[in-house]
PDB file of N, CA and C in Angstrom:
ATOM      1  N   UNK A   1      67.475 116.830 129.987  1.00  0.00           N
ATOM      2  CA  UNK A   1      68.695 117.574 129.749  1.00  0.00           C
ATOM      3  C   UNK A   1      68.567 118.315 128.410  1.00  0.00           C
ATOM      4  N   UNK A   2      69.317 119.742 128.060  1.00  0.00           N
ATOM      5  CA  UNK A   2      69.508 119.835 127.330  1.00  0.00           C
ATOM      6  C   UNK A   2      69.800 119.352 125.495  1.00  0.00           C
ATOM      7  N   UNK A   3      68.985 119.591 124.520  1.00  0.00           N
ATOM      8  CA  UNK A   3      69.731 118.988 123.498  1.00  0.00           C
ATOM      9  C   UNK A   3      70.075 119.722 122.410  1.00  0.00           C
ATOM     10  N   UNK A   4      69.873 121.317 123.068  1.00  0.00           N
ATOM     11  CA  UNK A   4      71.118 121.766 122.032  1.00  0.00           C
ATOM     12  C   UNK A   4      71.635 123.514 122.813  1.00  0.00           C
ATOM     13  N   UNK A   5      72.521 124.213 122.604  1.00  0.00           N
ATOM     14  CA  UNK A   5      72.328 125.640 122.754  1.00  0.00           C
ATOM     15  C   UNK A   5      71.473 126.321 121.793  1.00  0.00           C
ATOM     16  N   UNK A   6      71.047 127.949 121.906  1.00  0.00           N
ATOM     17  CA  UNK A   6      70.355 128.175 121.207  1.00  0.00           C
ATOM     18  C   UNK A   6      70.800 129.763 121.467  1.00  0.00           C
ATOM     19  N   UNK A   7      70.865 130.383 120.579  1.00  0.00           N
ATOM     20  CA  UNK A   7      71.646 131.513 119.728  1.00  0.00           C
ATOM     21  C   UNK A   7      70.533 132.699 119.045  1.00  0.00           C
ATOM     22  N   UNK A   8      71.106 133.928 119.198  1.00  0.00           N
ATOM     23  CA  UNK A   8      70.324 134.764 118.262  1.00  0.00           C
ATOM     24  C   UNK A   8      70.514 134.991 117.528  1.00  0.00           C
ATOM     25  N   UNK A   9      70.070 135.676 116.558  1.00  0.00           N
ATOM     26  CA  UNK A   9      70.787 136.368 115.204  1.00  0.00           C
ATOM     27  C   UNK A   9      72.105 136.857 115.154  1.00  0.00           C
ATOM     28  N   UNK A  10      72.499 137.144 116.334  1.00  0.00           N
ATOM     29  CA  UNK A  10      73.799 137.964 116.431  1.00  0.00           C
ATOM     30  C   UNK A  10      74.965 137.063 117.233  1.00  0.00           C
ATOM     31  N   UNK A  11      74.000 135.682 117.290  1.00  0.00           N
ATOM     32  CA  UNK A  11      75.182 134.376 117.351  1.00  0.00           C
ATOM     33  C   UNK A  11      75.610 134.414 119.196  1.00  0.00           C
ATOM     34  N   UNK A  12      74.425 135.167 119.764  1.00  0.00           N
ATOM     35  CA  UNK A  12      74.662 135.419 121.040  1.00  0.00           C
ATOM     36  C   UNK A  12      74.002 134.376 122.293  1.00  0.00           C
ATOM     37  N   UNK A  13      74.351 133.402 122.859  1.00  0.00           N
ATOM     38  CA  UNK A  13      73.967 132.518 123.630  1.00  0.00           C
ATOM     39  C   UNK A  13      72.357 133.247 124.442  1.00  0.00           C
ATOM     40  N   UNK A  14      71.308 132.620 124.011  1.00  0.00           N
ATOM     41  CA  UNK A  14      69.989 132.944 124.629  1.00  0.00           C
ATOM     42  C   UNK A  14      69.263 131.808 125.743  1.00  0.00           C
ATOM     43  N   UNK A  15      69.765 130.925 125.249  1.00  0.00           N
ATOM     44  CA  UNK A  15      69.701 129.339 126.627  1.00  0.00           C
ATOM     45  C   UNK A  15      69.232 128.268 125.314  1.00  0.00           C
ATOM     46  N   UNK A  16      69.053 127.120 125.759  1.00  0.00           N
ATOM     47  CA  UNK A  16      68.507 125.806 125.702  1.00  0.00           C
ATOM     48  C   UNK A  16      67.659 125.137 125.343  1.00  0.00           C
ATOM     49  N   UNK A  17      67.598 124.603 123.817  1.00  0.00           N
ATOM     50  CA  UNK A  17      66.663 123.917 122.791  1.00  0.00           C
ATOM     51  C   UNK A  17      66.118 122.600 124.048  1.00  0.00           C
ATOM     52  N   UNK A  18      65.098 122.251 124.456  1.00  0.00           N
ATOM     53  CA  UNK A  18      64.432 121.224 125.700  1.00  0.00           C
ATOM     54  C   UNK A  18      64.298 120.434 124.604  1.00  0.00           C
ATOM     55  N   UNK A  19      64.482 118.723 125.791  1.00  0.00           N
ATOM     56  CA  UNK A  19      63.280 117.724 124.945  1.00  0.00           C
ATOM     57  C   UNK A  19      62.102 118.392 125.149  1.00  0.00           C
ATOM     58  N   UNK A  20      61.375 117.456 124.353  1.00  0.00           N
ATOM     59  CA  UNK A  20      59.521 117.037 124.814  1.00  0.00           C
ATOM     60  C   UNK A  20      59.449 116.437 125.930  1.00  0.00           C
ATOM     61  N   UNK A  21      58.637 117.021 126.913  1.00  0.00           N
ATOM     62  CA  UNK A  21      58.079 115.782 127.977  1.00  0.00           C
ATOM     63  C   UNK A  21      56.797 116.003 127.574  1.00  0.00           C
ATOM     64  N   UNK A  22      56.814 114.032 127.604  1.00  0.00           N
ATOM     65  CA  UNK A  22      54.850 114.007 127.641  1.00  0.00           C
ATOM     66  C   UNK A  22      54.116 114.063 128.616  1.00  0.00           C
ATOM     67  N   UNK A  23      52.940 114.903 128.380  1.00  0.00           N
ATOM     68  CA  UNK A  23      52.757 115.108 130.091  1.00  0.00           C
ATOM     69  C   UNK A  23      51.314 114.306 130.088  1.00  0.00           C
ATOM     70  N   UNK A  24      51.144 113.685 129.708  1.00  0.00           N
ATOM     71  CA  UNK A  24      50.081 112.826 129.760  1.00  0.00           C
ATOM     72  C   UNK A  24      50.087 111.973 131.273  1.00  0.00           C
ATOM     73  N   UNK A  25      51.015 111.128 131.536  1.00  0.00           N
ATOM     74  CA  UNK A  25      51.138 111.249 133.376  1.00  0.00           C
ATOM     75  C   UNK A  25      51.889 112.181 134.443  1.00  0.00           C
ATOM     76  N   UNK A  26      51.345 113.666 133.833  1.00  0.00           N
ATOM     77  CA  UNK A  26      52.347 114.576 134.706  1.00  0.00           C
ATOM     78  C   UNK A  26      51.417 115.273 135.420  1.00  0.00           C
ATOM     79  N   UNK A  27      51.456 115.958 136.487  1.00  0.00           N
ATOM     80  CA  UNK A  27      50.912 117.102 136.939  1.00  0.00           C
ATOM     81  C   UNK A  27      52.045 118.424 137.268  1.00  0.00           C
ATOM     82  N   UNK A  28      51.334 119.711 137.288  1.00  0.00           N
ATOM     83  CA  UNK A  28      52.285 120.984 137.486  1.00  0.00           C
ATOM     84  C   UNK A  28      52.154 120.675 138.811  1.00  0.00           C
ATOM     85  N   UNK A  29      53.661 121.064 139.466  1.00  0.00           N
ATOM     86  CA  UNK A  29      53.737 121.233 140.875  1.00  0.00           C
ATOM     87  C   UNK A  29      52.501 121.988 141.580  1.00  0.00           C
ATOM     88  N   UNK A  30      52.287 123.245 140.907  1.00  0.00           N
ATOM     89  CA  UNK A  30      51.400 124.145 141.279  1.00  0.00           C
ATOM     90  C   UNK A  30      49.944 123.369 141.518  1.00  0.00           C
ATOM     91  N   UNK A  31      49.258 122.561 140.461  1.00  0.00           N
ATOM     92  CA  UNK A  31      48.133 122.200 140.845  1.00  0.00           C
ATOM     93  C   UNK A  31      48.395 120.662 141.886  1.00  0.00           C
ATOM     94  N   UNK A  32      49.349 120.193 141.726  1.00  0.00           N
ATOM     95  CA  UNK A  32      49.859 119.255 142.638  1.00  0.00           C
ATOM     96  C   UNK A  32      49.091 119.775 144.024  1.00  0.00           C
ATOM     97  N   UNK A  33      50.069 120.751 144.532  1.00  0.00           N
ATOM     98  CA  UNK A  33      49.696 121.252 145.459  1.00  0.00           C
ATOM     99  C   UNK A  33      48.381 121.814 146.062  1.00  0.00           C
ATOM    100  N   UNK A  34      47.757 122.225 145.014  1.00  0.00           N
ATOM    101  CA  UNK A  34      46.239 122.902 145.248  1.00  0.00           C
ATOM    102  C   UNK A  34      45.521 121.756 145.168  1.00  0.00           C
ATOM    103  N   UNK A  35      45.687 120.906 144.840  1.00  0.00           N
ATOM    104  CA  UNK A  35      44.513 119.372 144.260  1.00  0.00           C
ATOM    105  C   UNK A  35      44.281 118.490 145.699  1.00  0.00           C
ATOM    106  N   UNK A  36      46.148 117.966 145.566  1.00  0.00           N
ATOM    107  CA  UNK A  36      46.889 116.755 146.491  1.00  0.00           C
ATOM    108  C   UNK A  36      47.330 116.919 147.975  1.00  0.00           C
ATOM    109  N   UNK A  37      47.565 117.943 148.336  1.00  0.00           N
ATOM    110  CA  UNK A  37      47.839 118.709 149.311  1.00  0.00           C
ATOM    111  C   UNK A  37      46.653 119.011 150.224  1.00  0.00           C
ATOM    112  N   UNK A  38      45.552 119.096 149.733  1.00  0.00           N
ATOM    113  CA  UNK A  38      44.400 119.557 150.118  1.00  0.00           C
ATOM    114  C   UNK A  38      43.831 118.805 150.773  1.00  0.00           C
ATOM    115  N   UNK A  39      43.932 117.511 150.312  1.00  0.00           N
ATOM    116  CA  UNK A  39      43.582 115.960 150.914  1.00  0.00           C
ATOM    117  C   UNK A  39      43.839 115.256 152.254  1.00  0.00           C
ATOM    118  N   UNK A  40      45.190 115.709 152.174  1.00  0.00           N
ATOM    119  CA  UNK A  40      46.271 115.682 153.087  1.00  0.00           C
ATOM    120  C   UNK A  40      45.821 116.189 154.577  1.00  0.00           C
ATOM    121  N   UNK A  41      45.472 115.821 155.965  1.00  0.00           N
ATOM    122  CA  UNK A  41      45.061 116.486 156.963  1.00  0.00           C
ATOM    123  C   UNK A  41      46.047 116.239 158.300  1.00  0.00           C
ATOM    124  N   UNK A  42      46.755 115.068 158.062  1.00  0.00           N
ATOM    125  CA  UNK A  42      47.834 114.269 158.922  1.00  0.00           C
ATOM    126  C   UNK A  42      49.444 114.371 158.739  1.00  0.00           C
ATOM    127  N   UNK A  43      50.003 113.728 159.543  1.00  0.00           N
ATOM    128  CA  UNK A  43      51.457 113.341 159.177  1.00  0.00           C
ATOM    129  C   UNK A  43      51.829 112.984 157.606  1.00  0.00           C
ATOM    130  N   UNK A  44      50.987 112.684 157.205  1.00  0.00           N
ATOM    131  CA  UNK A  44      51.145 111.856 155.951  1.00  0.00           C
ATOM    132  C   UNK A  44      51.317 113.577 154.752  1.00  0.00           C
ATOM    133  N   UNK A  45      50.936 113.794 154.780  1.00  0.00           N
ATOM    134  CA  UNK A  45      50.912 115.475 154.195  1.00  0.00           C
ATOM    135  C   UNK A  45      52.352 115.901 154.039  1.00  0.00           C
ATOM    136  N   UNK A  46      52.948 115.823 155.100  1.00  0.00           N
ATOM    137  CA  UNK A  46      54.183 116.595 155.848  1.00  0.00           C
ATOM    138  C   UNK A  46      55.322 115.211 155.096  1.00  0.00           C
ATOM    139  N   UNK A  47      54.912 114.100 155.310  1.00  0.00           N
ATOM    140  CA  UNK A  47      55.953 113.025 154.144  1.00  0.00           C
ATOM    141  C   UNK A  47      55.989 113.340 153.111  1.00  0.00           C
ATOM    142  N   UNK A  48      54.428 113.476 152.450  1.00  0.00           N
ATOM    143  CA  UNK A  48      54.560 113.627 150.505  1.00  0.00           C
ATOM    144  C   UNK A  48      55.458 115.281 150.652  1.00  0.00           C
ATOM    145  N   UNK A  49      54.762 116.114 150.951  1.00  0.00           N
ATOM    146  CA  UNK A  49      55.548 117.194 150.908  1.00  0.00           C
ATOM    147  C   UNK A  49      57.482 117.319 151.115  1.00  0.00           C
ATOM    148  N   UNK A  50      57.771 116.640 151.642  1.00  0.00           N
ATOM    149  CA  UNK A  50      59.208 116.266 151.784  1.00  0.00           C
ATOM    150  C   UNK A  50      59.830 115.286 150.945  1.00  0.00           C
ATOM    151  N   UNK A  51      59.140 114.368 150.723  1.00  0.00           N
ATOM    152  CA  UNK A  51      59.450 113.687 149.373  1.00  0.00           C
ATOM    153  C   UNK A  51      59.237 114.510 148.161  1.00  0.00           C
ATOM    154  N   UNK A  52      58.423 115.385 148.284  1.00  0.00           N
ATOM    155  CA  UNK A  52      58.606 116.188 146.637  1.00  0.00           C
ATOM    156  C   UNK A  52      59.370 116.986 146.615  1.00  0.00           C
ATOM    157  N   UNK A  53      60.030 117.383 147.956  1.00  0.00           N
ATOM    158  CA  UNK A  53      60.869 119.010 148.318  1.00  0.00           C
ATOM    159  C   UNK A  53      62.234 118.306 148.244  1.00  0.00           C
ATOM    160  N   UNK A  54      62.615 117.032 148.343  1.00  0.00           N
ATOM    161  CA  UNK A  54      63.723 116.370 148.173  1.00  0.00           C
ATOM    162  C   UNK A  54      64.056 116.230 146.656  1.00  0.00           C
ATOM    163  N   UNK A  55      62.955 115.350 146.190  1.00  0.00           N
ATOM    164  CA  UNK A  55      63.120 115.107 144.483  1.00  0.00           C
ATOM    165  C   UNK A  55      63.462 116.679 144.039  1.00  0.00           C
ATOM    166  N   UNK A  56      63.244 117.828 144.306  1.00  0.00           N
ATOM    167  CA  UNK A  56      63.209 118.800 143.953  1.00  0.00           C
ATOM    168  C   UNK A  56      64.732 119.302 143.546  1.00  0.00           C
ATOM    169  N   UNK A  57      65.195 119.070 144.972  1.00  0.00           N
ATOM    170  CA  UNK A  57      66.682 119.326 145.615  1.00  0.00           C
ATOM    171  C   UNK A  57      67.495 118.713 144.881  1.00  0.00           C
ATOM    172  N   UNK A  58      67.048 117.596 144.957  1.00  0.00           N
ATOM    173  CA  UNK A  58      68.089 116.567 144.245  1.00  0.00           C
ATOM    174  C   UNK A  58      68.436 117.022 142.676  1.00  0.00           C
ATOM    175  N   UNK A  59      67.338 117.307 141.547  1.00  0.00           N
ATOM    176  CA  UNK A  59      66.909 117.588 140.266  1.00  0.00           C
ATOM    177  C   UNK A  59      67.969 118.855 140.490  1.00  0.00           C
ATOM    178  N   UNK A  60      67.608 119.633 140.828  1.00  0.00           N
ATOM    179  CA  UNK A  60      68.168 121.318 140.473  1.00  0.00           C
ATOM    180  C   UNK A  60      69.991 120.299 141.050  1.00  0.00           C
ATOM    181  N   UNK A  61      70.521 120.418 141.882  1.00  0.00           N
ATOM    182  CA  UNK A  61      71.770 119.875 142.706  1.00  0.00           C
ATOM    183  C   UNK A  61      72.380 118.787 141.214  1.00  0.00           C
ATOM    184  N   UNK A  62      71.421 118.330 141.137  1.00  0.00           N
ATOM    185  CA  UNK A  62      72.010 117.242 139.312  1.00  0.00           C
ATOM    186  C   UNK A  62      72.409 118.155 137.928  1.00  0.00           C
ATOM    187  N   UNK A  63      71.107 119.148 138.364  1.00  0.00           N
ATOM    188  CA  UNK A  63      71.239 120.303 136.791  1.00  0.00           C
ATOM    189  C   UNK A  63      72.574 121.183 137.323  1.00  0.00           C
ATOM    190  N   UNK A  64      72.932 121.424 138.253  1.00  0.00           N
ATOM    191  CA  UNK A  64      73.830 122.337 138.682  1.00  0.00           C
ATOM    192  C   UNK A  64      75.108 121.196 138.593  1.00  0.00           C
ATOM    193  N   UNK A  65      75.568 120.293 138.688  1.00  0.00           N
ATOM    194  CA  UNK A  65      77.001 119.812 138.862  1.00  0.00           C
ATOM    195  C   UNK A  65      76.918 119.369 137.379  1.00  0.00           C
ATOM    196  N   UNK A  66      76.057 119.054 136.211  1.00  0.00           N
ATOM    197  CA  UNK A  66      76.290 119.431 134.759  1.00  0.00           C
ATOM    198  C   UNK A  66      77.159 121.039 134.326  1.00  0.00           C
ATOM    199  N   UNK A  67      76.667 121.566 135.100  1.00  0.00           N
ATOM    200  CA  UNK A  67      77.128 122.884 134.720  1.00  0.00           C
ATOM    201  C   UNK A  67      76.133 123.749 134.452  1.00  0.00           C
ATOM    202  N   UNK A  68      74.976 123.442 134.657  1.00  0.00           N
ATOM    203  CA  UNK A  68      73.865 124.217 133.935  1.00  0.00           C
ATOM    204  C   UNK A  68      73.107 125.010 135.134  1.00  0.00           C
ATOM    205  N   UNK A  69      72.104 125.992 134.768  1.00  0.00           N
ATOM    206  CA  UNK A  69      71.163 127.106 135.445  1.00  0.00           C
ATOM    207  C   UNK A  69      70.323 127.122 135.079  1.00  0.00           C
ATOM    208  N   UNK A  70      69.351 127.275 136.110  1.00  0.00           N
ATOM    209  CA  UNK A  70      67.786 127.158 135.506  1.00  0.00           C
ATOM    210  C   UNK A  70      67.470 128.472 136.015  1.00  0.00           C
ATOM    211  N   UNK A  71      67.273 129.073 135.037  1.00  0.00           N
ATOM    212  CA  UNK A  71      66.966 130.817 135.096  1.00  0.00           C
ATOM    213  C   UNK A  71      65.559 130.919 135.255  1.00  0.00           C
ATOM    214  N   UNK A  72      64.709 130.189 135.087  1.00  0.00           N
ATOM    215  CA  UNK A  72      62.869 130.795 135.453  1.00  0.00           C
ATOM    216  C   UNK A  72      62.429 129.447 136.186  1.00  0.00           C
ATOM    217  N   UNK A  73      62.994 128.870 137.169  1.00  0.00           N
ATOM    218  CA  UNK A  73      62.228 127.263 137.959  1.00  0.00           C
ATOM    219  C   UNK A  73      61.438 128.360 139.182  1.00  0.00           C
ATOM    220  N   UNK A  74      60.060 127.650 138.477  1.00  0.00           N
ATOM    221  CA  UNK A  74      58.856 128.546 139.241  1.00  0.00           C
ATOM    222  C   UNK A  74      57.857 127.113 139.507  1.00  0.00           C
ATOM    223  N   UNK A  75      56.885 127.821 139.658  1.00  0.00           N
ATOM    224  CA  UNK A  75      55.858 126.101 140.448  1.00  0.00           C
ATOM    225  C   UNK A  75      55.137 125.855 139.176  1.00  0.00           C
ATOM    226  N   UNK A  76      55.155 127.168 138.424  1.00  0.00           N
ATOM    227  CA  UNK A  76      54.424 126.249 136.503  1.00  0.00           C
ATOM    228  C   UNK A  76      55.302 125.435 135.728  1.00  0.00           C
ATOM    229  N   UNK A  77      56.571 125.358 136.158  1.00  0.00           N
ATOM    230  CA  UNK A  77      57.377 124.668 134.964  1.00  0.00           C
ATOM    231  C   UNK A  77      58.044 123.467 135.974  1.00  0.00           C
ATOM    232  N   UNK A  78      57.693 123.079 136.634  1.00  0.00           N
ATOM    233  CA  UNK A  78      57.893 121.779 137.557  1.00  0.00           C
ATOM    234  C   UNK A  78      57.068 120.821 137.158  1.00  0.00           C
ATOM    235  N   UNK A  79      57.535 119.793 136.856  1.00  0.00           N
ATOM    236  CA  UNK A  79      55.891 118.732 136.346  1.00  0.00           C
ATOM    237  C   UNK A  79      56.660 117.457 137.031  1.00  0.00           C
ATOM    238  N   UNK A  80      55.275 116.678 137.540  1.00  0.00           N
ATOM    239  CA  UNK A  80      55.747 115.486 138.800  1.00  0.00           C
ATOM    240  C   UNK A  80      54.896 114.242 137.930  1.00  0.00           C
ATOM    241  N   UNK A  81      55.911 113.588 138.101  1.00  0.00           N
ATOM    242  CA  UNK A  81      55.041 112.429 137.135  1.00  0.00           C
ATOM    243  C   UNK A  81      54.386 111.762 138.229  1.00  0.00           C
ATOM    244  N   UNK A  82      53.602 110.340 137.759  1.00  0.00           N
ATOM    245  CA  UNK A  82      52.238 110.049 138.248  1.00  0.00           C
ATOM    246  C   UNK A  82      53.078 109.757 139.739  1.00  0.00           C
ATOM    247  N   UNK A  83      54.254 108.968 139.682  1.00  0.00           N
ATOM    248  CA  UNK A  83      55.079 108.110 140.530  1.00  0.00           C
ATOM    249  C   UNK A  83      55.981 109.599 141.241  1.00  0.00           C
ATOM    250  N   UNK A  84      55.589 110.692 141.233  1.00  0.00           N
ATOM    251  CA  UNK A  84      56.236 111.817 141.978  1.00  0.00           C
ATOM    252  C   UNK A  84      57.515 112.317 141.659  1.00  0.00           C
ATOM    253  N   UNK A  85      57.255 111.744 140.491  1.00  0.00           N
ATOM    254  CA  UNK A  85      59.200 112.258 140.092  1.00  0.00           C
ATOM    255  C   UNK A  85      59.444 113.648 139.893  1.00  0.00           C
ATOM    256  N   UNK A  86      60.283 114.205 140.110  1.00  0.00           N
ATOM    257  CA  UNK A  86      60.264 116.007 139.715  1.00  0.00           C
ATOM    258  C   UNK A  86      61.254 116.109 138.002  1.00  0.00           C
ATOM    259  N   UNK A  87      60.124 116.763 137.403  1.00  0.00           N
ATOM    260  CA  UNK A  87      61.056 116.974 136.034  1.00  0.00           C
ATOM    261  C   UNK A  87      60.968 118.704 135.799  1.00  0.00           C
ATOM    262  N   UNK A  88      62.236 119.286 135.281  1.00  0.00           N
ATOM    263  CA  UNK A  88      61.270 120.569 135.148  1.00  0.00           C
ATOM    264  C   UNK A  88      61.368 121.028 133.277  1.00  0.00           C
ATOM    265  N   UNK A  89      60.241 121.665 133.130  1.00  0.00           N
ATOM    266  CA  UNK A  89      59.681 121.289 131.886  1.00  0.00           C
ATOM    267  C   UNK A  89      60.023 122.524 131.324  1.00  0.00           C
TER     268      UNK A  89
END
């Protein structure tokens, strides 16, 4: 979540001071997909993929009833921890 607003010179709302995430057990969605996905030849493919497309849903659906917008959620700023969690970074 957020931990602060963040302002220009002219005191004009520009978006959102982030924590740190450590990404030491993270991967980008993007190489997620090109790495983990690849592996994948069965039913089992079509589960992880829906389990990450859910965590996904869920994350943005949580950031949105805060009140908040995620103006650039692209497949580089998605990071899935080791255990598949969706954070976006």
């Amino acid at each position: 979540m957020p931990r602060a607003r963040l302002y220009d010179s002219n005191k004009k709302f520009i978006g959102f001071i982030m924590n740190f995430i450590d990404q030491k057990d993270t991967i980008r969605i993007d190489k997620f997909i090109e790495d983990e996905f690849r592996e994948y030849s069965n039913q089992k493919s079509i589960k992880v993929k829906f389990i990450v497309a859910l965590n996904i849903a869920k994350l943005g659906n949580d950031v949105h009833k805060l009140g908040f917008v995620v103006g650039d959620l692209n497949d580089r700023n998605i990071l899935l921890k080791i255990e598949r969690e969706a954070n976006i970074n």
